[in-house]
Structure formats: C-alpha cells, structure tokens
N, C-alpha and C. Protein backbone atom coordinates (compact mmCIF):
# COMPACT_ATOMS: atom_id res chain seq x y z
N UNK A 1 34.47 79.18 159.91
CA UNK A 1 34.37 80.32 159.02
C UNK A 1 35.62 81.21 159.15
N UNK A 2 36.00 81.19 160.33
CA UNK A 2 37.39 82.21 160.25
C UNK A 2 38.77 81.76 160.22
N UNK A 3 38.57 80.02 159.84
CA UNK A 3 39.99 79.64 159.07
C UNK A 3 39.33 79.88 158.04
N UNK A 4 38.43 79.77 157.03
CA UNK A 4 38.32 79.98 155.93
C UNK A 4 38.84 81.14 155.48
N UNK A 5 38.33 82.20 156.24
CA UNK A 5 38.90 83.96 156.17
C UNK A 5 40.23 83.80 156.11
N UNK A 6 40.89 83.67 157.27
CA UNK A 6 42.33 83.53 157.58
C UNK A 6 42.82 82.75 156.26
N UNK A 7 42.48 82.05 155.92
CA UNK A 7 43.28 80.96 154.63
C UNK A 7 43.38 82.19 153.52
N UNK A 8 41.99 82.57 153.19
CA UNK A 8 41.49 83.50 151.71
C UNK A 8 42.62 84.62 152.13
N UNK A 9 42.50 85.25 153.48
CA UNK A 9 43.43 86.97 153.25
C UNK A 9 45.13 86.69 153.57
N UNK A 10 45.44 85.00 153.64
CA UNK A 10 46.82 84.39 153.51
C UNK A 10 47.11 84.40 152.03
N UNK A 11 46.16 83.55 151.44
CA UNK A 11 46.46 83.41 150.10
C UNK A 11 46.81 85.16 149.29
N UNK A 12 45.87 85.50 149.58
CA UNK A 12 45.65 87.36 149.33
C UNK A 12 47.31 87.68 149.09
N UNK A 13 47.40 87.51 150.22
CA UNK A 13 48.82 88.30 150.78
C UNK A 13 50.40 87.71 150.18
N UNK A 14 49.73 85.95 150.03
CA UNK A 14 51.04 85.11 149.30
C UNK A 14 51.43 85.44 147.63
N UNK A 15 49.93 85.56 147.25
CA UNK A 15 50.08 85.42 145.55
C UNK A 15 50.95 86.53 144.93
N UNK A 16 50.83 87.78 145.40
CA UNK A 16 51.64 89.04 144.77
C UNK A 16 52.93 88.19 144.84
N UNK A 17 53.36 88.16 146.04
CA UNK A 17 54.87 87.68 146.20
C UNK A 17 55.46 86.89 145.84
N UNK A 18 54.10 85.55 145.03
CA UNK A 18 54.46 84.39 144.33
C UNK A 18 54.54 84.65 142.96
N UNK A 19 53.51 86.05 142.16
CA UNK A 19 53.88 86.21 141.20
C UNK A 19 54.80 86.90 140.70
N UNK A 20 55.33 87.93 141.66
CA UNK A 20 56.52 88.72 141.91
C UNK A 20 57.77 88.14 141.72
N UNK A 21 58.19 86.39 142.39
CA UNK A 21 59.18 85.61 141.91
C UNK A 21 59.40 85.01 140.20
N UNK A 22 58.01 84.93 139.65
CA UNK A 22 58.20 84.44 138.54
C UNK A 22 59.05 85.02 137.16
N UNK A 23 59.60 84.33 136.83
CA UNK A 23 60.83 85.24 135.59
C UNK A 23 60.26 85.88 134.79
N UNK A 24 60.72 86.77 134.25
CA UNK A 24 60.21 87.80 133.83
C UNK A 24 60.54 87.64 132.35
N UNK A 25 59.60 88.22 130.86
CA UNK A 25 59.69 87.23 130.04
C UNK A 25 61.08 87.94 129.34
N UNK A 26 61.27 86.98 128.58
CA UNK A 26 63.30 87.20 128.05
C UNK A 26 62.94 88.48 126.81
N UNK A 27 64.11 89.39 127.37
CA UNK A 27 63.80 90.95 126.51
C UNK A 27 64.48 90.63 124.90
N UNK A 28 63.57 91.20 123.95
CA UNK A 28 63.79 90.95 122.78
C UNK A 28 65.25 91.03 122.35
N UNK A 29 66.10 90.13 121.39
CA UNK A 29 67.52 90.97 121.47
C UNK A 29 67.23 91.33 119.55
N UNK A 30 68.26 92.27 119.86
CA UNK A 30 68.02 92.86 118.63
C UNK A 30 68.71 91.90 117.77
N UNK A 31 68.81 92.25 116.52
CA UNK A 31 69.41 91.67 115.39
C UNK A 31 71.02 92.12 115.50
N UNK A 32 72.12 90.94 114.91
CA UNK A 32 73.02 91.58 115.23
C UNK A 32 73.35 92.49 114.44
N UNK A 33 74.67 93.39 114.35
CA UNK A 33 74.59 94.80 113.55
C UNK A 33 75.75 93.79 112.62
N UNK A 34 75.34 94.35 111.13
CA UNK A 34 75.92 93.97 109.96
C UNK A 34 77.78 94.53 110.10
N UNK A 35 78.76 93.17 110.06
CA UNK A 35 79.90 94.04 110.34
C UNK A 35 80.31 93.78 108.88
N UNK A 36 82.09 94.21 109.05
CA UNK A 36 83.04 93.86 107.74
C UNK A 36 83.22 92.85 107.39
N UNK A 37 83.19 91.48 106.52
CA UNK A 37 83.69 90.25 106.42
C UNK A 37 85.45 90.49 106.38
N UNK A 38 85.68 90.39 107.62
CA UNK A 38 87.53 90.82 107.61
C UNK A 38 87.90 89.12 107.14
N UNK A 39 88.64 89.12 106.67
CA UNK A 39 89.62 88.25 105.97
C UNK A 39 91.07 88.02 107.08
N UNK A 40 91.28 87.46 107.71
CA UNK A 40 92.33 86.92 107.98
C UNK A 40 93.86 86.12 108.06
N UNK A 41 93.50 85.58 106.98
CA UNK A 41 94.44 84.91 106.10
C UNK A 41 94.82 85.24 104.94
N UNK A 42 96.10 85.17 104.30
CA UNK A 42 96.68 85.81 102.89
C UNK A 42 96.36 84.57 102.24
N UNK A 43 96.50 83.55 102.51
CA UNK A 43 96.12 82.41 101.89
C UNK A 43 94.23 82.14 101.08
N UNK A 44 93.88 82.21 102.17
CA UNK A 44 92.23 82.41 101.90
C UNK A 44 91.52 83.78 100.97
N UNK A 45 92.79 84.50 101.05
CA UNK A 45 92.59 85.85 100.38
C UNK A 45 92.63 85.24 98.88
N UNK A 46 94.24 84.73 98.75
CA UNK A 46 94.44 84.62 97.61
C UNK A 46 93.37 83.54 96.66
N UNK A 47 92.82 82.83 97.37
CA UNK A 47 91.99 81.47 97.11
C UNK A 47 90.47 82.48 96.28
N UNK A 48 90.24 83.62 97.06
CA UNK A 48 89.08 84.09 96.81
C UNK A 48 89.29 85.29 95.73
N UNK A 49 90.40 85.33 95.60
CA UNK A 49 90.91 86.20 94.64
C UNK A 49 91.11 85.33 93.32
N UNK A 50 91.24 84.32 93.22
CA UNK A 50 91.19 83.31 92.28
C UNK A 50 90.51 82.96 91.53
N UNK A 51 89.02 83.16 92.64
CA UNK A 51 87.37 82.70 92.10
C UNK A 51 86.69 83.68 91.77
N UNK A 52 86.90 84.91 91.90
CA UNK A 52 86.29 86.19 91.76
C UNK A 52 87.20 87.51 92.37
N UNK A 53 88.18 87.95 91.18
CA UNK A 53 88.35 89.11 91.33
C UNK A 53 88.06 90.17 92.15
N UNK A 54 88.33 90.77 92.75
CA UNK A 54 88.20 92.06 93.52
C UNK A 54 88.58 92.84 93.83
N UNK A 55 88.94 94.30 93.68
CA UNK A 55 89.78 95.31 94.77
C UNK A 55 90.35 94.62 96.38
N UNK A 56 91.01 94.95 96.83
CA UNK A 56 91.31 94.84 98.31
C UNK A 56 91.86 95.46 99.19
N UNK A 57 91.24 95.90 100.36
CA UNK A 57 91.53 96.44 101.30
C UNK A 57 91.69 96.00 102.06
N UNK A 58 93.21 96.52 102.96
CA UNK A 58 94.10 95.64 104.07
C UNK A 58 94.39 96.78 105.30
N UNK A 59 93.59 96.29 105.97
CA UNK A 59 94.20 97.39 107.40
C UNK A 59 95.10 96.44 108.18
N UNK A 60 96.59 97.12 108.18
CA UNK A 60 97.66 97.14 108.47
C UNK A 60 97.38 97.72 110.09
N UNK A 61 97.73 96.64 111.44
CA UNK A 61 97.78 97.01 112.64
C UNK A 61 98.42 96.23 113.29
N UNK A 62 98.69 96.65 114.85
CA UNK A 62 99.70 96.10 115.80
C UNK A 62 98.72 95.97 116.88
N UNK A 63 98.71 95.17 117.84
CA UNK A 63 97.92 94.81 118.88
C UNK A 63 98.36 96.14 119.78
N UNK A 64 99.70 96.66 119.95
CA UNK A 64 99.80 97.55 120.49
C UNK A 64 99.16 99.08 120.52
N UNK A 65 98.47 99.46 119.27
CA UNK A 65 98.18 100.00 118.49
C UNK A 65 96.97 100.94 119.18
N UNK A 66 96.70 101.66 119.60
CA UNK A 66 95.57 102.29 120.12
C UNK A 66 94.62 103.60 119.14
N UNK A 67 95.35 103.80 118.25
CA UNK A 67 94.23 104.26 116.93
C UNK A 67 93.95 103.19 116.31
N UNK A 68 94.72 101.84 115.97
CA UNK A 68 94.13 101.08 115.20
C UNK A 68 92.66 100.50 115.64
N UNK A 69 92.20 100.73 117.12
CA UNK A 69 91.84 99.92 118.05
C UNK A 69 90.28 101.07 117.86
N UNK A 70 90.58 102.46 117.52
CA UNK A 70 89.49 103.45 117.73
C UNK A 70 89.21 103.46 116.26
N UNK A 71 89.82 103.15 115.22
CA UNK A 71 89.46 103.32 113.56
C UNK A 71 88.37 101.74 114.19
N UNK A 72 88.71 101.09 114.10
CA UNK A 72 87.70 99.24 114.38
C UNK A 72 86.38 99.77 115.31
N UNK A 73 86.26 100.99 116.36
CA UNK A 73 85.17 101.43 116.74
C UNK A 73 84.55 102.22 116.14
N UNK A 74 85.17 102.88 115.73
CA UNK A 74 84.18 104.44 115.17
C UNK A 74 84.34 104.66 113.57
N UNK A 75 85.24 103.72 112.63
CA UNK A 75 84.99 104.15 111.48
C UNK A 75 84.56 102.71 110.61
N UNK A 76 84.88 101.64 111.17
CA UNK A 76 84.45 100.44 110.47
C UNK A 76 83.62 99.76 111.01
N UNK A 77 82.69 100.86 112.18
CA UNK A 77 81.19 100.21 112.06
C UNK A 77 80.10 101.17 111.52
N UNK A 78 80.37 101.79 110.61
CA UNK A 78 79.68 102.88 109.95
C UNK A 78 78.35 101.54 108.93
N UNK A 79 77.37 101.60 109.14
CA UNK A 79 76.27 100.59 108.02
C UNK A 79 76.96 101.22 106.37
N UNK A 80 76.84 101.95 106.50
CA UNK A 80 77.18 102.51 105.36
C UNK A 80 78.32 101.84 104.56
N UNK A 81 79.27 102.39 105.37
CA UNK A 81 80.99 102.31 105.01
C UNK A 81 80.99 100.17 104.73
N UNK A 82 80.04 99.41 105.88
CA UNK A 82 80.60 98.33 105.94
C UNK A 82 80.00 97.80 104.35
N UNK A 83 78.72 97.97 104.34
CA UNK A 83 78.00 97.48 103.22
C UNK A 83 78.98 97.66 102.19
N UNK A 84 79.20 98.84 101.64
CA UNK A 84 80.36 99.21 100.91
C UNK A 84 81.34 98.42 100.51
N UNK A 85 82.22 97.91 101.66
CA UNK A 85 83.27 97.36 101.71
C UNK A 85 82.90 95.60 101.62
N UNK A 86 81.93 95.33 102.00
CA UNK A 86 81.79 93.99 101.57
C UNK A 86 81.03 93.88 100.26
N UNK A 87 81.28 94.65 99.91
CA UNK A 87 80.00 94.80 98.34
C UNK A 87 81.00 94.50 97.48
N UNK A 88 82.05 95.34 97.33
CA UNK A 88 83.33 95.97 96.61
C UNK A 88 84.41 95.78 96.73
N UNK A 89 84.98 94.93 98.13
CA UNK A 89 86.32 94.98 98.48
C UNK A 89 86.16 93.62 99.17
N UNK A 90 87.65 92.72 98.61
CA UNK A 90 87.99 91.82 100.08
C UNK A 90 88.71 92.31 101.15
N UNK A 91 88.16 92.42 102.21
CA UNK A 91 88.95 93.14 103.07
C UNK A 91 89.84 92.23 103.88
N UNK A 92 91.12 92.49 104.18
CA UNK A 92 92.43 91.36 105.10
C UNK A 92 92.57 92.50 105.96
N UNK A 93 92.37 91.58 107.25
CA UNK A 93 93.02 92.11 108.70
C UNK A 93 94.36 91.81 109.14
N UNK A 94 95.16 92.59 109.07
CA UNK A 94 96.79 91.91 108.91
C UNK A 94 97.38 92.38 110.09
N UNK A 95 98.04 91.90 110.92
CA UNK A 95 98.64 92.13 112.39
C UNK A 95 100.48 92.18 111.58
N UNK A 96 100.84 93.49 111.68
CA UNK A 96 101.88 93.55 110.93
C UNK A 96 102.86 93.45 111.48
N UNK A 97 102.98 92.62 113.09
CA UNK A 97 104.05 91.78 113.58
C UNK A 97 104.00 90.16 113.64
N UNK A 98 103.03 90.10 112.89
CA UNK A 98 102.58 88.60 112.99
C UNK A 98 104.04 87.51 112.86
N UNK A 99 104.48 86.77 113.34
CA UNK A 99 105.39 86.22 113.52
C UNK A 99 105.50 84.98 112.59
N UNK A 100 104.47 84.12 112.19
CA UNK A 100 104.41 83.06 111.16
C UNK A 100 104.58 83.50 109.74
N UNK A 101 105.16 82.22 109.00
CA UNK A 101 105.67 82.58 107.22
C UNK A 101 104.01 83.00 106.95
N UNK A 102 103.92 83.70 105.95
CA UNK A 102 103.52 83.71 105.38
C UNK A 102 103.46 83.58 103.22
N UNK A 103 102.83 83.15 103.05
CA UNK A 103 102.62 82.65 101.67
C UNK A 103 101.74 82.99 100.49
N UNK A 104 102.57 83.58 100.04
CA UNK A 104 101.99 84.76 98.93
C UNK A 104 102.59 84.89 97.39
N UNK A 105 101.52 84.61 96.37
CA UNK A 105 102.04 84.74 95.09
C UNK A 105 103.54 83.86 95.28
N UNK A 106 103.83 82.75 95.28
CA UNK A 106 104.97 81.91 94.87
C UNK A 106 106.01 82.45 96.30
N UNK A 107 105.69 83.48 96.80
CA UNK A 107 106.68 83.70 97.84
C UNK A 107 106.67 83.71 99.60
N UNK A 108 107.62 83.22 99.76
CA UNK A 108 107.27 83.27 101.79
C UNK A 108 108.06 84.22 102.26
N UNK A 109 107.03 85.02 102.56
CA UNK A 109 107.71 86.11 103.96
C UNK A 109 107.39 85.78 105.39
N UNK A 110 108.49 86.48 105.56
CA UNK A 110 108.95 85.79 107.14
C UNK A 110 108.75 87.23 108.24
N UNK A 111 108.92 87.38 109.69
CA UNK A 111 109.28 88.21 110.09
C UNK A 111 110.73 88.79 110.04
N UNK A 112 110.59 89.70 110.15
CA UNK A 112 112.27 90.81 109.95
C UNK A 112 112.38 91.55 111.37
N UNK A 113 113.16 90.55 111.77
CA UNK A 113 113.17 91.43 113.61
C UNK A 113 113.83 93.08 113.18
N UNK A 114 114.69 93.20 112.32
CA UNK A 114 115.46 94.58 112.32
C UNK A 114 114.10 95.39 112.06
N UNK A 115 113.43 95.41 111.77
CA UNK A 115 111.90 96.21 111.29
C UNK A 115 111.20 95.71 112.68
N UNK A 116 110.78 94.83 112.99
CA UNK A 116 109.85 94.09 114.17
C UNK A 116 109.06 94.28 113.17
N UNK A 117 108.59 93.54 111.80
CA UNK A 117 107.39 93.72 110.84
C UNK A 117 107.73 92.82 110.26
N UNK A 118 106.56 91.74 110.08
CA UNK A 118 106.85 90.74 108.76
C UNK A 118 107.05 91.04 107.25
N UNK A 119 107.60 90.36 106.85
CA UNK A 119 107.88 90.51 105.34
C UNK A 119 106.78 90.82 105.18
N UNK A 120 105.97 90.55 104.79
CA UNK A 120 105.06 90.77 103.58
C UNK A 120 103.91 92.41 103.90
N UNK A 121 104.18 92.54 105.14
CA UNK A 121 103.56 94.35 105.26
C UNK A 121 104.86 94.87 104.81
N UNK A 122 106.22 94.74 104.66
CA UNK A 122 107.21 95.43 104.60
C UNK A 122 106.91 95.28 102.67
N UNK A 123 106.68 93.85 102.46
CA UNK A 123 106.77 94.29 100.80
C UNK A 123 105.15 95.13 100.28
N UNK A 124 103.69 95.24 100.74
CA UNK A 124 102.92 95.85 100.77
C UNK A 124 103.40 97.15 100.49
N UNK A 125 104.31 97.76 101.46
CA UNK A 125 104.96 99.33 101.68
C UNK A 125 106.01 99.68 100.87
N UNK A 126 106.48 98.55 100.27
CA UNK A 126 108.03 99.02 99.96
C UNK A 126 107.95 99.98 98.74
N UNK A 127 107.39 100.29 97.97
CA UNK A 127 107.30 101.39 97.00
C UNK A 127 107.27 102.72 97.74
N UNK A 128 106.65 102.72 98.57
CA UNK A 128 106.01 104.03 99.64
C UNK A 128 107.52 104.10 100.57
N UNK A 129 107.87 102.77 101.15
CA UNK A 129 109.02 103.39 102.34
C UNK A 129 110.15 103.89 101.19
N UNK A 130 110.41 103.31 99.90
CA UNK A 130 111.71 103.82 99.40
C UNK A 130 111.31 104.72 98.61
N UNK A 131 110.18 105.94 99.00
CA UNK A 131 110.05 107.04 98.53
C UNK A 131 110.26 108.11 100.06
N UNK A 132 110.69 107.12 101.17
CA UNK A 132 111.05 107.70 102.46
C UNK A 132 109.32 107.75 103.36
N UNK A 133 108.48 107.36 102.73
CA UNK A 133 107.40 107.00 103.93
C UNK A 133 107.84 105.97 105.03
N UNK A 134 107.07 106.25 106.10
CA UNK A 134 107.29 105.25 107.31
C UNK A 134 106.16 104.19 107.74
N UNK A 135 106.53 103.35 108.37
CA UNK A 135 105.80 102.15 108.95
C UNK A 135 105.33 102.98 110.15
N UNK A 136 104.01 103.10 110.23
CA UNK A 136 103.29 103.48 111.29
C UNK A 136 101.61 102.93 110.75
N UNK A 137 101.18 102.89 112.42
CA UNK A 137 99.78 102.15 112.41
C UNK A 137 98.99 103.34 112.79
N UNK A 138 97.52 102.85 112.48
CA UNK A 138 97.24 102.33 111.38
C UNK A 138 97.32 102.64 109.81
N UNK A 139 97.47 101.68 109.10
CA UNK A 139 98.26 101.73 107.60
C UNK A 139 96.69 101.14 107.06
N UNK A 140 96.27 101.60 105.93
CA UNK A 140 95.79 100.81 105.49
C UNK A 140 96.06 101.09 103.91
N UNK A 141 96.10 99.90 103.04
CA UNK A 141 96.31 99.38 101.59
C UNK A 141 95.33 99.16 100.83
N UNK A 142 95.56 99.93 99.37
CA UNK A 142 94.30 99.62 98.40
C UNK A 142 95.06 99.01 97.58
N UNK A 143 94.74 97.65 97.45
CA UNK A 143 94.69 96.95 95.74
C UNK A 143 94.00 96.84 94.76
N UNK A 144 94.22 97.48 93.60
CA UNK A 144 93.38 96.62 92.51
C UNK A 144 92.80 95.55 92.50
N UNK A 145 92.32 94.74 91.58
CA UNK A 145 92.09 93.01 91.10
C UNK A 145 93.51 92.94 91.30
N UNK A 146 93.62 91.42 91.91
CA UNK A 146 94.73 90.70 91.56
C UNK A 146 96.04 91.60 91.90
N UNK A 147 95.88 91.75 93.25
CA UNK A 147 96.72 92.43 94.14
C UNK A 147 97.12 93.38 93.31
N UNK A 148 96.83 94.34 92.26
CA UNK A 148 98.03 95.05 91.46
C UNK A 148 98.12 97.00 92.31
N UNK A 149 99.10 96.99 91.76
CA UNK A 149 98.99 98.90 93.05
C UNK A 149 98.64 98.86 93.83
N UNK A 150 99.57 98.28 95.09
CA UNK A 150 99.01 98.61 96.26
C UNK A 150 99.50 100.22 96.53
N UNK A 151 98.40 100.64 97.35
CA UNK A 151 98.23 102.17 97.37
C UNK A 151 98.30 102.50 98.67
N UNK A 152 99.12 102.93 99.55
CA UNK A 152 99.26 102.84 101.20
C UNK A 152 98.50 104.51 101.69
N UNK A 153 97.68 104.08 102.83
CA UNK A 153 96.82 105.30 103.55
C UNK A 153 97.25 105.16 104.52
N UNK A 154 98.26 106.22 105.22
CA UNK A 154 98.69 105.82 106.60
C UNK A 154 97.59 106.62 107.54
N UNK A 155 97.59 106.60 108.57
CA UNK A 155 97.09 107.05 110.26
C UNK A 155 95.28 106.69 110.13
N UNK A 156 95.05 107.36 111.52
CA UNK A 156 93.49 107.21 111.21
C UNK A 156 92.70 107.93 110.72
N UNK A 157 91.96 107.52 110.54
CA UNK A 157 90.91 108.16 109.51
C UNK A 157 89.20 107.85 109.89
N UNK A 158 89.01 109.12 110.07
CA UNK A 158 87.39 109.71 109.84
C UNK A 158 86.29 108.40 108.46
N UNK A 159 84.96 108.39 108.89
CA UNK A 159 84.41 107.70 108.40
C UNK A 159 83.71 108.36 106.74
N UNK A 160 84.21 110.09 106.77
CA UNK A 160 84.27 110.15 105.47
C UNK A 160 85.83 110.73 105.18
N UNK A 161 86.80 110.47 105.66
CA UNK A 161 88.02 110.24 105.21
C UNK A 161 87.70 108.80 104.16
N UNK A 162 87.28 107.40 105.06
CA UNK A 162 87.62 106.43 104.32
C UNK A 162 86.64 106.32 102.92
N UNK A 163 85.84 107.01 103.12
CA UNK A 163 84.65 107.22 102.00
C UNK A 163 84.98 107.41 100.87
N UNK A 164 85.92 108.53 101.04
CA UNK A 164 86.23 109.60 99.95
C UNK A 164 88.06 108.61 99.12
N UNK A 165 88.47 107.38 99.90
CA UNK A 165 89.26 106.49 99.24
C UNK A 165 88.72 105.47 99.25
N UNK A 166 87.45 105.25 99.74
CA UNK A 166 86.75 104.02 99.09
C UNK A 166 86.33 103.85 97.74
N UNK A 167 85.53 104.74 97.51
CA UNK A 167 84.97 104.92 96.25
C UNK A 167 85.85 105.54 95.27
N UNK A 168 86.78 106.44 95.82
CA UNK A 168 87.87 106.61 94.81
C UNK A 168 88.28 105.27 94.40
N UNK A 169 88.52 104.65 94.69
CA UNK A 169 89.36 103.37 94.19
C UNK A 169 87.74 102.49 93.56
N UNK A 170 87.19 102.28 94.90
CA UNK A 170 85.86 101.18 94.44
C UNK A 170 85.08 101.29 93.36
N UNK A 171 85.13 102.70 93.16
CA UNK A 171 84.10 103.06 91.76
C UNK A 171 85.22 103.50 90.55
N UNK A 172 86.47 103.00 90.84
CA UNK A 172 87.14 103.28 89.06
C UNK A 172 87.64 104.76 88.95
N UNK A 173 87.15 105.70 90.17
CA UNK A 173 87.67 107.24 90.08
C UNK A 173 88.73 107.51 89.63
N UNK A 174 89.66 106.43 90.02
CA UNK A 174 91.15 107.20 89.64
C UNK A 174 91.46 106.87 88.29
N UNK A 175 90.14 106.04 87.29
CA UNK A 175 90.67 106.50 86.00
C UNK A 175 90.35 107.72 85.32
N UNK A 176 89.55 108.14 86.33
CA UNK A 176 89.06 109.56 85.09
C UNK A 176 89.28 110.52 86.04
N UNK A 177 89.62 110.63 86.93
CA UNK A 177 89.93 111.99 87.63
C UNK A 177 90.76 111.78 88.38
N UNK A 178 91.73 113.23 88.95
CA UNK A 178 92.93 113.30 89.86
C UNK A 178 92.12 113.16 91.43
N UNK A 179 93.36 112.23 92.06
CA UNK A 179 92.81 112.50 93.38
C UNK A 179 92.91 114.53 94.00
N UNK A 180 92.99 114.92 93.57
CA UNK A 180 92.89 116.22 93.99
C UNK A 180 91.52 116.83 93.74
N UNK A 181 91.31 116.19 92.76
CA UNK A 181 90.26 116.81 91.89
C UNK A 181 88.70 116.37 92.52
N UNK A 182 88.90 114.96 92.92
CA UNK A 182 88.03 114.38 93.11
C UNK A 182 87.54 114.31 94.74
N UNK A 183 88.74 114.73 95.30
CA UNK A 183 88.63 114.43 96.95
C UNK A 183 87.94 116.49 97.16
N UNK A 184 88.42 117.10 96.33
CA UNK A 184 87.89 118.61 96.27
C UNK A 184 86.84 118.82 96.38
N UNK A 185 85.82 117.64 95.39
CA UNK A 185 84.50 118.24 95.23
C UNK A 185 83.87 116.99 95.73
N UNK A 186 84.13 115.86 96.11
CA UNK A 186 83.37 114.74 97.00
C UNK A 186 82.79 114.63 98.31
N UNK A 187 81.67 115.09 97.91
CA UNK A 187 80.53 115.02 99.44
C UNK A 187 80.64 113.96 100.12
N UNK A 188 80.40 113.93 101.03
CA UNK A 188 80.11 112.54 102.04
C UNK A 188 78.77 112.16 102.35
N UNK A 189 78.35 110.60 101.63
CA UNK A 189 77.11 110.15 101.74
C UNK A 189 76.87 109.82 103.05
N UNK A 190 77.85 109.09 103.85
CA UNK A 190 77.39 108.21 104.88
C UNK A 190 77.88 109.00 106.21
N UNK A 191 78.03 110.10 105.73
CA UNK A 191 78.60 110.93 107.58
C UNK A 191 79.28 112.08 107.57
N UNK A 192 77.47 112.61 107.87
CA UNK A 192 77.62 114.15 107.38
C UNK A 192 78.44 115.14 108.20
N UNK A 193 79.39 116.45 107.58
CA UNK A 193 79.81 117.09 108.51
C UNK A 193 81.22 116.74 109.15
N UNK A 194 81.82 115.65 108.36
CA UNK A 194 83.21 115.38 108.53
C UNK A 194 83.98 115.17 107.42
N UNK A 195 85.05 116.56 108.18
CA UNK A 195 86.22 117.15 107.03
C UNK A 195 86.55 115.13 105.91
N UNK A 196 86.66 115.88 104.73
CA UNK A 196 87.21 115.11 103.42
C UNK A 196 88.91 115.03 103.86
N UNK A 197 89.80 114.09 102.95
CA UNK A 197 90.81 114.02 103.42
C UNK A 197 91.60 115.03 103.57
N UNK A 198 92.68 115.49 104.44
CA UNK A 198 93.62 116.27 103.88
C UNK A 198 94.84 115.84 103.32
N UNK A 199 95.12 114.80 103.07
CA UNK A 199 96.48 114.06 102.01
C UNK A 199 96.02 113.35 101.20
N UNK A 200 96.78 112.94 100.09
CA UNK A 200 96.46 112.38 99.14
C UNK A 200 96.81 110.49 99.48
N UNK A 201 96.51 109.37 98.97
CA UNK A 201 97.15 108.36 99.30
C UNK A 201 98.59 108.14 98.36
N UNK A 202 99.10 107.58 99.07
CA UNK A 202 100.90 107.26 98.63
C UNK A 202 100.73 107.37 97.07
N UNK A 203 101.29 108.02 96.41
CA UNK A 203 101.36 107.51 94.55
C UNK A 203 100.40 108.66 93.95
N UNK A 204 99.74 108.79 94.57
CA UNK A 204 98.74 109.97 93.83
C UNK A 204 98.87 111.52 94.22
C-alpha cells in the first residue's frame, strides 16, 4: 500500500513539470500589413505602362541616404497613403547611383561619375536642375500617363505632405486648380494634424 502511495504522490509531483515542458500553442500571427507595390525596374515599368496607362511615382534615393530611409518608415507605410498609391500610381524605386545601363524609351543611360548619378535620374531632373534646382535625396517624381511631366518633389515629406501631391496629381487637380490654390484649402484625410506642404512641386 505505501508503494502504491509513494508511486500516486510521485506521479502528483511529475505531471505539473511534464505538462509545464510541453510547447506552448503557436501565437496567432497577424496578417501581413498591406505595403506599396514598388516597381524596381524601368524596364518592367515601361512593359506595364504599355498595358495600362498610369500616373507614376518614382522615389529617387541613395543607400546612403538617411531621410530616404525615415520617408520608407513613417510616410510610405501610411494604409491610407499605400492603398492610394497602388490604386492610382505605378510606383519605381530608383537607387539614383545605380551603376547598370539602363533602358528607356529607345534610350540607354549610363552612370555619369562627374554627377555620381545615373543618366536617367539626371534626365528625370533635367528641366528642374537647368532652372538651378539640385540633386538631393530624397527626390521624388510625378509623371503623367506615359511618362509625360515629370514633376520633381525634393526632401522629405510628412504623410500629409505626400497626400496633398498625391491627389493633386492622382485626381486630375492640376487641371482645374493652381497648386496654391489647392494645397491652401486641402485637408488631410489620412493624417490628421500635419502641416500641408510648404513649397510648391518643381513647375508649378
């Protein structure tokens, strides 16, 4: 009778510690969070620009770049802003020292060590630099359909900074109203409580 005891207040004493080892069940993971479809290639750009028209937006950056690096945290993971931009825009991620040709509309740009910038961010800008703007990151570019006006936004920018030139461009604004006009009286849907731009983009 008192191995029986002894066995029962062993077992007693083993089971916590045996159920205590067992894994514990796997914690739910969330869904992942909806990002930008960034575009990478000018090639693949142009391919999709072929099949369906679109505005486009190009953020212009350098690996070196440490606002380009805080605009990619805090303003292009906005739900808002991204939905937006994949709704309305092809967006290209362009590393504007990228060192390989690139191939665009019938033409190859190359890098330009005297710049340290490849051709083709240098021809993106060139309306803007030979009005005396500068190459600084982050840059980002609005095109029409079919690459036409590119429109250069230099430094970083607030998540209703980019709002207030998203929809300017995305919704057709700049045919019926001045960017002055329009950035004056444009609320911010997606993030309340942050100043509207204070410059206009290149041309306007």
């Amino acid at each position: 009778m008192k191995r029986v005891l002894l066995f029962a207040l062993a077992m007693m004493a083993i089971s916590p510690a045996m159920m205590a080892k067992k894994d514990p069940p796997a914690p739910k993971t969330a869904a992942p969070a909806e990002e930008i479809h960034w575009i990478t290639s000018v090639e693949e750009l142009q391919v999709k620009m072929q099949q369906a028209p679109k505005k486009v937006l190009v953020d212009m950056y350098t690996n070196w770049c440490g606002w380009c690096k805080k605009m990619d945290a805090d303003t292009y993971t906005n739900p808002a802003l991204v939905k937006y931009v994949n709704n309305n825009y092809y967006a290209l991620k362009l590393d504007a020292e990228r060192r390989d040709t690139i191939h665009y509309q019938g033409r190859d740009f190359f890098f330009a060590p005297e710049y340290k910038t490849n051709g083709f961010a240098l021809e993106l800008m060139k309306d803007f630099l030979a009005k005396g703007g500068q190459m600084s990151y982050p840059q980002t570019v609005f095109m029409l359909e079919n690459f036409q006006s590119p429109t250069p936004v230099p430094g970083y920018r607030t998540v209703a900074e980019m709002e207030t030139f998203l929809t300017y461009f995305g919704d057709n604004m700049f045919r019926r109203k001045s960017w002055d006009e329009y950035s004056r009286t444009y609320i911010s849907k997606w993030s309340k409580g942050q100043p509207a731009p204070t410059a206009p983009p290149a041309g306007h």
